[in-house]
Protein backbone atom coordinates (compact mmCIF):
# COMPACT_ATOMS: atom_id res chain seq x y z
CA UNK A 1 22.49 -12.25 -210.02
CA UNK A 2 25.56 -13.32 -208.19
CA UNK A 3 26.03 -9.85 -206.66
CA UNK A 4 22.52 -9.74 -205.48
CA UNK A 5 23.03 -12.72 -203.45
CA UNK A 6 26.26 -11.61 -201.92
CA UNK A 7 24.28 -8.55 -201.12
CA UNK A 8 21.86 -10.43 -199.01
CA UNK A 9 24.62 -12.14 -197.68
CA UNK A 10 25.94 -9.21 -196.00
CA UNK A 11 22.88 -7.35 -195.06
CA UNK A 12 21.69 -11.07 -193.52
CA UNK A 13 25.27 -11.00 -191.48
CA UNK A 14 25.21 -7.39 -190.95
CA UNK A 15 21.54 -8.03 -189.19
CA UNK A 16 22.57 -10.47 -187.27
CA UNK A 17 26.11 -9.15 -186.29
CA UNK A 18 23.53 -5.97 -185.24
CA UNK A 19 21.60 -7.90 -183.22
CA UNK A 20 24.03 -9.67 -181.31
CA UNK A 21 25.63 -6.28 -180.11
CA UNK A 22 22.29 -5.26 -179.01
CA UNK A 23 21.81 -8.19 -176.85
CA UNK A 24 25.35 -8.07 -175.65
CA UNK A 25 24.92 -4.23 -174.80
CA UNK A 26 21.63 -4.96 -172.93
CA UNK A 27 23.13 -7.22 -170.52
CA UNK A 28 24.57 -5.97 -167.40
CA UNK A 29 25.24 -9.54 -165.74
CA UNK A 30 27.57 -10.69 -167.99
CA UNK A 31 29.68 -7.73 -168.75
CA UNK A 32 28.26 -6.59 -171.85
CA UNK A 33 30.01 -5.61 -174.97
CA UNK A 34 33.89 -4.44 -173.71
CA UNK A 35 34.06 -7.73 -171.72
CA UNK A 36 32.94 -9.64 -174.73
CA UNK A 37 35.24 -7.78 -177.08
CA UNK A 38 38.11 -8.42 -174.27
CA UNK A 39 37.27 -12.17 -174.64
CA UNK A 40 37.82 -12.07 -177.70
CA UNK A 41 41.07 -10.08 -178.10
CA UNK A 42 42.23 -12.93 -175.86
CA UNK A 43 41.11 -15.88 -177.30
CA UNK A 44 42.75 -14.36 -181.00
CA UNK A 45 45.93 -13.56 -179.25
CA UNK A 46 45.88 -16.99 -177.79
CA UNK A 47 45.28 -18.85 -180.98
CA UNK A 48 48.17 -17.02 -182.61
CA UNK A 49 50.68 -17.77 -179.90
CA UNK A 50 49.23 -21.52 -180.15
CA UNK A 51 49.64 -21.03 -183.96
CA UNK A 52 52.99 -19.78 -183.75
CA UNK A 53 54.01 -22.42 -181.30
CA UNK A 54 52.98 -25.35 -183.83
CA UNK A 55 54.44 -23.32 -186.68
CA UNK A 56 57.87 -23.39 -185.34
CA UNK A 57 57.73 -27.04 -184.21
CA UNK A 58 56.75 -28.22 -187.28
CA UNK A 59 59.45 -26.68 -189.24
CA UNK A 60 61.92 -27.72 -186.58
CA UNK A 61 60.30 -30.97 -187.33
CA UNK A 62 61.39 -30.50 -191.40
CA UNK A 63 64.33 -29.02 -191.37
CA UNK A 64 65.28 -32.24 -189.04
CA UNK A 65 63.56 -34.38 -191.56
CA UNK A 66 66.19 -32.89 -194.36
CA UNK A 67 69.05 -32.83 -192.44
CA UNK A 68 69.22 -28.63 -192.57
CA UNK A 69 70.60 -27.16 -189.79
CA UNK A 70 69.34 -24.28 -188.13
């Protein structure tokens, strides 16, 4: 039973991811798919830098918190 609903799951996501690339593709106006999937490479790569950033603050942030030097 459990695997039956993940299966609808994914062919309910899969549908929809589907669609969305159709719609996307049919556009002209806004750049269509590659300028989509460029926004997207650069909104990842600039969560990870801000990731990154916070990541190394924070343990800057410990280590001066326990008196370890880095």
């Amino acid at each position: 039973m459990r695997s039956l609903i993940w299966l609808s799951l994914g062919l309910a996501v899969g549908a929809l991811a589907y669609r969305a690339a159709q719609q996307l593709r049919d556009e002209p106006r806004s750049g269509g798919l590659n300028r989509a999937a460029n926004r997207l490479a650069d909104s990842t790569a600039h969560f990870a830098e801000d990731v990154r950033r916070a990541m190394a603050a924070r343990e800057a942030e410990l280590r001066n918190a326990l008196g370890i030097e880095a």
